[in-house]
PDB file of N, CA and C in Angstrom:
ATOM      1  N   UNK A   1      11.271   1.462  -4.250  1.00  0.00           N
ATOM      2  CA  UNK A   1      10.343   0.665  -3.477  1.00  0.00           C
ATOM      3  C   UNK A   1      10.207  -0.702  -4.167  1.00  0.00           C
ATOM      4  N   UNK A   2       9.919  -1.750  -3.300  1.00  0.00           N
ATOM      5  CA  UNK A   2       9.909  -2.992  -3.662  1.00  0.00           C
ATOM      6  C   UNK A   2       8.384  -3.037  -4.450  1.00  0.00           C
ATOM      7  N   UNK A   3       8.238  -4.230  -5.509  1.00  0.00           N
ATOM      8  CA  UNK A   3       6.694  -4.513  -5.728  1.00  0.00           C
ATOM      9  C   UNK A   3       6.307  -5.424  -4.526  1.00  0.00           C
ATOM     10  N   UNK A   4       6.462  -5.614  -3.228  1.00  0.00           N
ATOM     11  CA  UNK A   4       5.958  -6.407  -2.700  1.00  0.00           C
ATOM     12  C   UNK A   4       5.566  -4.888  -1.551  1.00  0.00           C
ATOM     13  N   UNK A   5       6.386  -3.802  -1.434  1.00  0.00           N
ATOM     14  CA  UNK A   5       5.982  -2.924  -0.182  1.00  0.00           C
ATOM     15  C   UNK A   5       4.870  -2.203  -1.486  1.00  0.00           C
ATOM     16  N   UNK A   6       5.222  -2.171  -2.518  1.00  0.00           N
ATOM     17  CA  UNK A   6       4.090  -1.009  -3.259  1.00  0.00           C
ATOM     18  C   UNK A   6       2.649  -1.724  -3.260  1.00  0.00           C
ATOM     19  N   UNK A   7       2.874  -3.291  -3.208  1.00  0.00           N
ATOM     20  CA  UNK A   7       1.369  -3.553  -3.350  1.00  0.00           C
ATOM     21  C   UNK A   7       0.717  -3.673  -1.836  1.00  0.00           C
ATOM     22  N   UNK A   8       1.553  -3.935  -0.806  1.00  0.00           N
ATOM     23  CA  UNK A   8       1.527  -3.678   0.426  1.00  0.00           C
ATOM     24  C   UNK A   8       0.925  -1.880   1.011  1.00  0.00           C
ATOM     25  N   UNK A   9       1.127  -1.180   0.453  1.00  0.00           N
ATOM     26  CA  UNK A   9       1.348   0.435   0.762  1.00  0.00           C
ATOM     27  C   UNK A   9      -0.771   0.754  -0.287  1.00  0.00           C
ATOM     28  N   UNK A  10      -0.559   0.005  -1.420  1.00  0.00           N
ATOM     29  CA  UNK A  10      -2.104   0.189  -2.198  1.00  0.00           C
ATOM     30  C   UNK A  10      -2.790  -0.688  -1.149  1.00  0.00           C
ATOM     31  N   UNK A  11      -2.629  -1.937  -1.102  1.00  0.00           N
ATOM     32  CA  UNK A  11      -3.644  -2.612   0.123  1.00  0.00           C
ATOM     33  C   UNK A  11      -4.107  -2.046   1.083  1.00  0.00           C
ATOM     34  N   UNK A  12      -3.130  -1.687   1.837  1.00  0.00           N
ATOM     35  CA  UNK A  12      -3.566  -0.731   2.969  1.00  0.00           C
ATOM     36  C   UNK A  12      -4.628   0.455   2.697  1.00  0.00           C
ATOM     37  N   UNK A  13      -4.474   0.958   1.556  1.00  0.00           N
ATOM     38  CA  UNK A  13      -4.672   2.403   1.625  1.00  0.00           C
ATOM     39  C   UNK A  13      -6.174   1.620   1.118  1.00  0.00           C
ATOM     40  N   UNK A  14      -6.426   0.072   0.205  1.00  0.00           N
ATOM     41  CA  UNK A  14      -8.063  -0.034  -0.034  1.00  0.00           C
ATOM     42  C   UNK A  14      -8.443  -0.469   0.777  1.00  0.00           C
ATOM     43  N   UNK A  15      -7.553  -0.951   2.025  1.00  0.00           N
ATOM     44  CA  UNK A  15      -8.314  -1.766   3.238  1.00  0.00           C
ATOM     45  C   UNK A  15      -8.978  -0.637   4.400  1.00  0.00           C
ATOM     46  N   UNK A  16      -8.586   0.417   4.650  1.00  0.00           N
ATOM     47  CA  UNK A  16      -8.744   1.989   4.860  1.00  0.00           C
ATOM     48  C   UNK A  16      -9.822   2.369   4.439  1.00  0.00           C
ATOM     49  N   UNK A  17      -9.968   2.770   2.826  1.00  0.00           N
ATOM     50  CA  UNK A  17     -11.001   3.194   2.420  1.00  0.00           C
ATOM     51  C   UNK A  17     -12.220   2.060   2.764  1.00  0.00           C
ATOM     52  N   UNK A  18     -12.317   1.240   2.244  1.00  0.00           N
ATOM     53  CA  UNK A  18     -13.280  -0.197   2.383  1.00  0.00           C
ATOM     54  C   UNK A  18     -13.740  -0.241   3.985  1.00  0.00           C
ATOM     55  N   UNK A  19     -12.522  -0.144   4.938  1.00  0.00           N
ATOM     56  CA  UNK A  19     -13.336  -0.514   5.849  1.00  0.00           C
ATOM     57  C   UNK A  19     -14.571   0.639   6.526  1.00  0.00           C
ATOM     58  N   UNK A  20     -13.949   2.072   6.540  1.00  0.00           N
ATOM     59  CA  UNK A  20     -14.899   3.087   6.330  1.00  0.00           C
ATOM     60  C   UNK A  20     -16.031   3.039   5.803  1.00  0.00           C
ATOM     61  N   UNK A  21     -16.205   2.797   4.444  1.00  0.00           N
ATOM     62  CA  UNK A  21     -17.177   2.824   3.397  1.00  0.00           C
ATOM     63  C   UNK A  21     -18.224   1.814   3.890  1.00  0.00           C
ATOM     64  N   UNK A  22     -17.786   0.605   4.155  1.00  0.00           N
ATOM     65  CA  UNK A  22     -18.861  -0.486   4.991  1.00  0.00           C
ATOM     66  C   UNK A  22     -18.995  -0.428   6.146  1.00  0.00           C
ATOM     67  N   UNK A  23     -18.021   0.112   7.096  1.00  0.00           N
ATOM     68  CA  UNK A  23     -18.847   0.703   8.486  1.00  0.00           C
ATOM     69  C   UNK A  23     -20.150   1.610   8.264  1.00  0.00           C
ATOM     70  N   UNK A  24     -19.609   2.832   7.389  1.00  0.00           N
ATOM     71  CA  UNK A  24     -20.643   3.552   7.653  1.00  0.00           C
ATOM     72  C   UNK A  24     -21.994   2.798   6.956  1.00  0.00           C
ATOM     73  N   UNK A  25     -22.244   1.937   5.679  1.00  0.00           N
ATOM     74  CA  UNK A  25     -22.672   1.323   5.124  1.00  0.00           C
ATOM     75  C   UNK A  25     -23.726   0.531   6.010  1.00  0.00           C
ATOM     76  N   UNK A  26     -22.691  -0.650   6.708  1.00  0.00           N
ATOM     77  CA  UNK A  26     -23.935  -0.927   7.876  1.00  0.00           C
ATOM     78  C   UNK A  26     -24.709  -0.471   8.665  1.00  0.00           C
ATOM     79  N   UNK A  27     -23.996   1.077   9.165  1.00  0.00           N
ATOM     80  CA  UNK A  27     -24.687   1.590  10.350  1.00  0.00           C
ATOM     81  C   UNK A  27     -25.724   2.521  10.095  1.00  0.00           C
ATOM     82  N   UNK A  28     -25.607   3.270   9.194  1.00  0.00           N
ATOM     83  CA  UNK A  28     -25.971   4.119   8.844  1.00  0.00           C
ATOM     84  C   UNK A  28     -26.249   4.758   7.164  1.00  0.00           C
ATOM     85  N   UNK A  29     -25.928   3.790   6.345  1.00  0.00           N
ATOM     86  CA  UNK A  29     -26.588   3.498   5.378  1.00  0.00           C
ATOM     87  C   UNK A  29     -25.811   4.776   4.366  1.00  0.00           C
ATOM     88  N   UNK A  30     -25.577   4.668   3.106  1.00  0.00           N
ATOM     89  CA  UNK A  30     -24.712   5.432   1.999  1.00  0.00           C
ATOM     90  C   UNK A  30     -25.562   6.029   0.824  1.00  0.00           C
ATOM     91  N   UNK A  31     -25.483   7.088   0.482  1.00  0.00           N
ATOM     92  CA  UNK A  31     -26.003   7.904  -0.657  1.00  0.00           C
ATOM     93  C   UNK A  31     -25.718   6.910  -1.993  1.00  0.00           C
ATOM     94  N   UNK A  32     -26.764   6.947  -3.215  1.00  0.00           N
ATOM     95  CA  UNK A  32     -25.748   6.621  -4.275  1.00  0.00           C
ATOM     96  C   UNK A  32     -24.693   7.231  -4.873  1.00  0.00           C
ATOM     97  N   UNK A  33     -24.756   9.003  -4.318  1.00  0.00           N
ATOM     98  CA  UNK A  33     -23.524   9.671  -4.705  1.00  0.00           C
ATOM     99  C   UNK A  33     -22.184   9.131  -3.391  1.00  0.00           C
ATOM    100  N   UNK A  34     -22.494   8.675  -2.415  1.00  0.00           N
ATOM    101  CA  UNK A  34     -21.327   7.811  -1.807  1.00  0.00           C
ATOM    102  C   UNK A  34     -20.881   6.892  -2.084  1.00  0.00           C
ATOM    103  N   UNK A  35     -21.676   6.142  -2.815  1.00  0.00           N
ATOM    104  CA  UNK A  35     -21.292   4.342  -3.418  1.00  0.00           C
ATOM    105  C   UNK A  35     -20.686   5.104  -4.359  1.00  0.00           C
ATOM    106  N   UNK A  36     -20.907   5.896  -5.406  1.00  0.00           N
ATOM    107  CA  UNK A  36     -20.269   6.729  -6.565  1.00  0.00           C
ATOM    108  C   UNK A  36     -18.666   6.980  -6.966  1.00  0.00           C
ATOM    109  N   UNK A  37     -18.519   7.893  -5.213  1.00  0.00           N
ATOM    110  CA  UNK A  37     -17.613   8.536  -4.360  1.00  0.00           C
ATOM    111  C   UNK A  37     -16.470   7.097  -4.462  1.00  0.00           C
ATOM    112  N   UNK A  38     -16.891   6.175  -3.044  1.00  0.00           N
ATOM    113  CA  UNK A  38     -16.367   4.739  -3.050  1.00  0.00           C
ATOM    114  C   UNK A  38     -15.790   4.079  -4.213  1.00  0.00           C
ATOM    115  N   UNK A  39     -16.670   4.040  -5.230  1.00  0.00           N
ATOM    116  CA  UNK A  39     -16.977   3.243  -6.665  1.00  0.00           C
ATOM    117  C   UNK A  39     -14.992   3.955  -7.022  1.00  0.00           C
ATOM    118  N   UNK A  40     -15.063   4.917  -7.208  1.00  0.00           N
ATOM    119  CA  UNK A  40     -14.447   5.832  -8.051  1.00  0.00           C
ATOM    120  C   UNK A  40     -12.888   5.470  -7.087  1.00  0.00           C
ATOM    121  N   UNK A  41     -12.830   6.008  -6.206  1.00  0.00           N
ATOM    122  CA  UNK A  41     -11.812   6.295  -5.169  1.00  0.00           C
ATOM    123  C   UNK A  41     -11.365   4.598  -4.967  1.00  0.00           C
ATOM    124  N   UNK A  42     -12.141   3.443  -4.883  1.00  0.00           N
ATOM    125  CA  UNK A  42     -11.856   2.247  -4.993  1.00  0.00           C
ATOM    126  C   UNK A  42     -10.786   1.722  -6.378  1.00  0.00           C
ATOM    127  N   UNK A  43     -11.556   2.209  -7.598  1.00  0.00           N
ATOM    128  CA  UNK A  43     -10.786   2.001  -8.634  1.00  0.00           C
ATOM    129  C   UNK A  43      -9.688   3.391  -8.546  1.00  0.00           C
ATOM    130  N   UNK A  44      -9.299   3.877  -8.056  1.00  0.00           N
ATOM    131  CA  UNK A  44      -8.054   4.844  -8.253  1.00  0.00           C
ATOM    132  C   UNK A  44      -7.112   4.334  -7.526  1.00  0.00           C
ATOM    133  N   UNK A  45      -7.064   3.723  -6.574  1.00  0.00           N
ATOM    134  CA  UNK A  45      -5.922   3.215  -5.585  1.00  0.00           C
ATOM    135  C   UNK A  45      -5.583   2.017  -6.735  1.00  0.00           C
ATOM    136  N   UNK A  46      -6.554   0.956  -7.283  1.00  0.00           N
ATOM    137  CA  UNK A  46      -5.807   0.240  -8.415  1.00  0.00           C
ATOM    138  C   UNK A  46      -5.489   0.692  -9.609  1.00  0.00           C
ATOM    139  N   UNK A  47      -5.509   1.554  -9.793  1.00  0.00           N
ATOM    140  CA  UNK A  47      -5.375   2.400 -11.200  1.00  0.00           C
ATOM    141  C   UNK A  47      -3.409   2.827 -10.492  1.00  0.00           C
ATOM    142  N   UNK A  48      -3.732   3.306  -9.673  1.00  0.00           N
ATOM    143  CA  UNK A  48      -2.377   4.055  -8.885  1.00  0.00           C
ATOM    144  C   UNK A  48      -1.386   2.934  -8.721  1.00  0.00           C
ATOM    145  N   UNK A  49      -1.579   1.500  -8.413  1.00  0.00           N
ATOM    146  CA  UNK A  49      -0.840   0.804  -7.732  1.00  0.00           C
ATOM    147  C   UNK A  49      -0.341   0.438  -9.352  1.00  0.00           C
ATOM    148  N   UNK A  50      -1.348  -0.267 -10.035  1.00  0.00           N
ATOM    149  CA  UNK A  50      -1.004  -0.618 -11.434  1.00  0.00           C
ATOM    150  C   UNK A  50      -0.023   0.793 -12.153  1.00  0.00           C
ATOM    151  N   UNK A  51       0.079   1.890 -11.987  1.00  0.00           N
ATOM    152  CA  UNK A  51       0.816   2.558 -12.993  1.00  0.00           C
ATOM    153  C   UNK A  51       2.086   2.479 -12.102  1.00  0.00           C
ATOM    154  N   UNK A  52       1.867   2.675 -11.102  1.00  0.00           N
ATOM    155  CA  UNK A  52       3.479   2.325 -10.094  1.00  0.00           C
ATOM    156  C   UNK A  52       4.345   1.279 -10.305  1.00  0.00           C
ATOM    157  N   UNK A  53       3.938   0.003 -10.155  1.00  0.00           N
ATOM    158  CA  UNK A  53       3.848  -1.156 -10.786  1.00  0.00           C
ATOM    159  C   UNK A  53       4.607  -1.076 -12.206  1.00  0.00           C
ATOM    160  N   UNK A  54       3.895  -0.374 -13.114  1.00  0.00           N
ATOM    161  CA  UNK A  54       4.568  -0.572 -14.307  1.00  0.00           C
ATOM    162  C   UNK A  54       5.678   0.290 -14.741  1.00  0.00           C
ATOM    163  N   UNK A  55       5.404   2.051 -13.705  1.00  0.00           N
ATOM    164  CA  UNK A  55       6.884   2.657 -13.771  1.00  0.00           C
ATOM    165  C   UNK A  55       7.829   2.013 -13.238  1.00  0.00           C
ATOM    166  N   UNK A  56       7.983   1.417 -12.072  1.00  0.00           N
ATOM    167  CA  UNK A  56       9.053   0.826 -11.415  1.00  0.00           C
ATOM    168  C   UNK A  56       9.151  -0.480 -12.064  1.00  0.00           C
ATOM    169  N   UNK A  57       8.975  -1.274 -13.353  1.00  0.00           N
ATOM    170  CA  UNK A  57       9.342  -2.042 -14.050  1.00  0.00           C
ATOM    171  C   UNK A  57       8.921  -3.382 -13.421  1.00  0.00           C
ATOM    172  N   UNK A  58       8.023  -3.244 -12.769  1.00  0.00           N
ATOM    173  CA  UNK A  58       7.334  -4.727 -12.004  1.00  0.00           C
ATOM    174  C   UNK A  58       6.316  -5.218 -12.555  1.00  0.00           C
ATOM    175  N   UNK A  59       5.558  -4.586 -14.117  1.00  0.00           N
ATOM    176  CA  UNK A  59       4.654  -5.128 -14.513  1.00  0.00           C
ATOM    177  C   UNK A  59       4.664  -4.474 -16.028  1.00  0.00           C
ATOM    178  N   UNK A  60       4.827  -5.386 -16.740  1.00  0.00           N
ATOM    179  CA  UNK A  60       4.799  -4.930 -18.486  1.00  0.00           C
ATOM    180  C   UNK A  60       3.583  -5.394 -19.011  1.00  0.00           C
ATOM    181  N   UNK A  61       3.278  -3.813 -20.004  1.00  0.00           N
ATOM    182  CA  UNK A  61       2.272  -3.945 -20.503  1.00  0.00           C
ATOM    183  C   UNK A  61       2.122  -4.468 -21.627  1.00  0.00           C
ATOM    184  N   UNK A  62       1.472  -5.659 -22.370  1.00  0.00           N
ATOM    185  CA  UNK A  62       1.545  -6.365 -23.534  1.00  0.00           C
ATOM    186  C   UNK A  62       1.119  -6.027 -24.353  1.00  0.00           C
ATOM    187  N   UNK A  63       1.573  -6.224 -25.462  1.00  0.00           N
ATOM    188  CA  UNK A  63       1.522  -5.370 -26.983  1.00  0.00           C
ATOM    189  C   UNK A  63       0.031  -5.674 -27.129  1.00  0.00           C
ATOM    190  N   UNK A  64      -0.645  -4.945 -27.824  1.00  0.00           N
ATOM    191  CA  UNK A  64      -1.963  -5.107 -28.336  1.00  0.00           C
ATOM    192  C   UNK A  64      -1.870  -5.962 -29.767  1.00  0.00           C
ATOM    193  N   UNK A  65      -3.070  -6.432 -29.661  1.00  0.00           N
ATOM    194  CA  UNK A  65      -3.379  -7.788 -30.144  1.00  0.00           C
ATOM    195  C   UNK A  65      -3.092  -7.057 -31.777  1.00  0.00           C
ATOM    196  N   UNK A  66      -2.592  -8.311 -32.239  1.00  0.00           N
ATOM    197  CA  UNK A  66      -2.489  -8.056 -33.743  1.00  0.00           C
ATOM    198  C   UNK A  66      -3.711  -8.037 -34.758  1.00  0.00           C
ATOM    199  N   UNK A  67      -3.659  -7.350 -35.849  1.00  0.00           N
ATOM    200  CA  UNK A  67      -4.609  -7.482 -37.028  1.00  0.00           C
ATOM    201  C   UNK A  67      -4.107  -8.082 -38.270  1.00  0.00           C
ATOM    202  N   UNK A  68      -4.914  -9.645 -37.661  1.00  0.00           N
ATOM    203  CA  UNK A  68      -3.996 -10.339 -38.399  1.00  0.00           C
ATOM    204  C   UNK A  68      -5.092 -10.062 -40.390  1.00  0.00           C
ATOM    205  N   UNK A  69      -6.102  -9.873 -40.292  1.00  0.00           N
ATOM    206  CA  UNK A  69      -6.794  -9.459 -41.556  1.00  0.00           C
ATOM    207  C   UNK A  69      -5.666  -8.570 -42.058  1.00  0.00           C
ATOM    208  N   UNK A  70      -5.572  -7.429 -41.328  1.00  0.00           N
ATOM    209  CA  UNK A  70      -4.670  -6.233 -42.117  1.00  0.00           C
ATOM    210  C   UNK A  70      -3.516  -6.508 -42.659  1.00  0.00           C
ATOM    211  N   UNK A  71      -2.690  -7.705 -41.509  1.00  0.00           N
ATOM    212  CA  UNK A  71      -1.481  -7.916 -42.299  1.00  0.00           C
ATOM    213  C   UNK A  71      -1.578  -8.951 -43.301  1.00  0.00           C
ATOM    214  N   UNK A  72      -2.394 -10.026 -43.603  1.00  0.00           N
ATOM    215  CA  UNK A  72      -2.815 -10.744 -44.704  1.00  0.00           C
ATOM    216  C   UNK A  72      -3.037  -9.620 -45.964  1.00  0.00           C
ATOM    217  N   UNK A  73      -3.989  -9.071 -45.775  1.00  0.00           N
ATOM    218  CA  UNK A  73      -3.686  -8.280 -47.069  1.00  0.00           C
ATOM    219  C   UNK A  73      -2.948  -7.376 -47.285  1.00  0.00           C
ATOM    220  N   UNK A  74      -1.903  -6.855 -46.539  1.00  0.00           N
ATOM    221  CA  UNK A  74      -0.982  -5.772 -47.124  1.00  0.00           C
ATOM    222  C   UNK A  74      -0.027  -6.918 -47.396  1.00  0.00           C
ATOM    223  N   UNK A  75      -0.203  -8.013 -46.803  1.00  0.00           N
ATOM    224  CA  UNK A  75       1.526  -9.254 -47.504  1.00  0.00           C
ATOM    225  C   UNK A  75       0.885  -9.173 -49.035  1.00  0.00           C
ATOM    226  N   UNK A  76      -0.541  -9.788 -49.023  1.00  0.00           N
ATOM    227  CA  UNK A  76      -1.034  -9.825 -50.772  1.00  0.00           C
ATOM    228  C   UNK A  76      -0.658  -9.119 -51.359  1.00  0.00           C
ATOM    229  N   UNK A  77      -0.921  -7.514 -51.226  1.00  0.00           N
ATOM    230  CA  UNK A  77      -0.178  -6.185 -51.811  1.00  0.00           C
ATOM    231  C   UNK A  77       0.849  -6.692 -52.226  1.00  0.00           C
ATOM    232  N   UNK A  78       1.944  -6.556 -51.615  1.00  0.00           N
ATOM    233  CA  UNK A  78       3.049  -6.725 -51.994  1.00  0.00           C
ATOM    234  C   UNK A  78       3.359  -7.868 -52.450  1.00  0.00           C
ATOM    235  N   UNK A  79       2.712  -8.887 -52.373  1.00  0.00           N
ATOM    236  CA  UNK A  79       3.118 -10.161 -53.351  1.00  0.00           C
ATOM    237  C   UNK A  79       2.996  -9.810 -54.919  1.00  0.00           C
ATOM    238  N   UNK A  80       1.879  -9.377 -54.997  1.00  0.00           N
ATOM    239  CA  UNK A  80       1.264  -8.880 -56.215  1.00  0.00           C
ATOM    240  C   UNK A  80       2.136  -7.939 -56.779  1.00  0.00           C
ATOM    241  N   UNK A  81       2.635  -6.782 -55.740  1.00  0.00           N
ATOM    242  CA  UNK A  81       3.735  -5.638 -56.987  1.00  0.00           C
ATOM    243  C   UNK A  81       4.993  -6.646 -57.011  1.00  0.00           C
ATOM    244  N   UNK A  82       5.054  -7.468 -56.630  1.00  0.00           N
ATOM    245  CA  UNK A  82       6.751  -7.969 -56.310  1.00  0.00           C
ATOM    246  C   UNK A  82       6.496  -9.497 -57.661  1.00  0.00           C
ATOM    247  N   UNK A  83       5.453  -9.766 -57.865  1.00  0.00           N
ATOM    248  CA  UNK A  83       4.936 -10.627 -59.033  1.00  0.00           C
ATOM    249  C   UNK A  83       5.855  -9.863 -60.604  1.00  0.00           C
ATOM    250  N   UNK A  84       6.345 -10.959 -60.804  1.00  0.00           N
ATOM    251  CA  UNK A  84       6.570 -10.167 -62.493  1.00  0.00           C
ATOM    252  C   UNK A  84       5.790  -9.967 -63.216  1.00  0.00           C
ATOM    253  N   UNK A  85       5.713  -8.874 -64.382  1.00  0.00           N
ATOM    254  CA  UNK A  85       4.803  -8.218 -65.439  1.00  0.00           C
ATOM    255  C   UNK A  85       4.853  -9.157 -66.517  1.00  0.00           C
ATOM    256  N   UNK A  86       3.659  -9.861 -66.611  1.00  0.00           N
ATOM    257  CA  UNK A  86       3.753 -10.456 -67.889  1.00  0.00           C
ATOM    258  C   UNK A  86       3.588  -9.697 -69.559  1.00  0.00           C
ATOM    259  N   UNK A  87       4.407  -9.831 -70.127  1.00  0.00           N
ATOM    260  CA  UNK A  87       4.519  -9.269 -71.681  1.00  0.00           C
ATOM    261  C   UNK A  87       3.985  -9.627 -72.858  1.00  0.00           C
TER     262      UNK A  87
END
């Protein structure tokens, strides 16, 4: 599948849920365990599209941020054993 039909195929499926959820919303008014329901089922179609997305190689996930403290002092470490022994 293309990334243009997969994000096409998630749209649909939140434009679906959404339009339901605010019909009934206006007319007839929603539980907070329905906004809950919504809440949840809203973020799963992007949760779904995003892991699709990244199996089918249309979206890479970026390395997590470096620690740059940690690697400053493990370079010191090793500067220090790699220092010659004075006699």
């Amino acid at each position: 599948m293309t990334e243009v039909e997969i994000k096409a195929n998630y749209k649909a499926q939140h434009d679906t849920l959404s339009e339901a959820f605010y019909a009934k919303k206006r007319t007839i008014g929603v539980t907070p365990e329905e906004q809950a329901q919504f809440d949840q089922e809203h973020g799963q179609i992007w949760d779904g599209m995003r892991t699709e997305l990244i199996a089918e190689g249309y979206l890479i996930i970026p390395n997590p941020p470096r620690d740059l403290a940690t690697e400053i002092d493990d370079l010191k470490t090793r500067l220090i054993a790699l220092e010659p022994k004075e006699m």
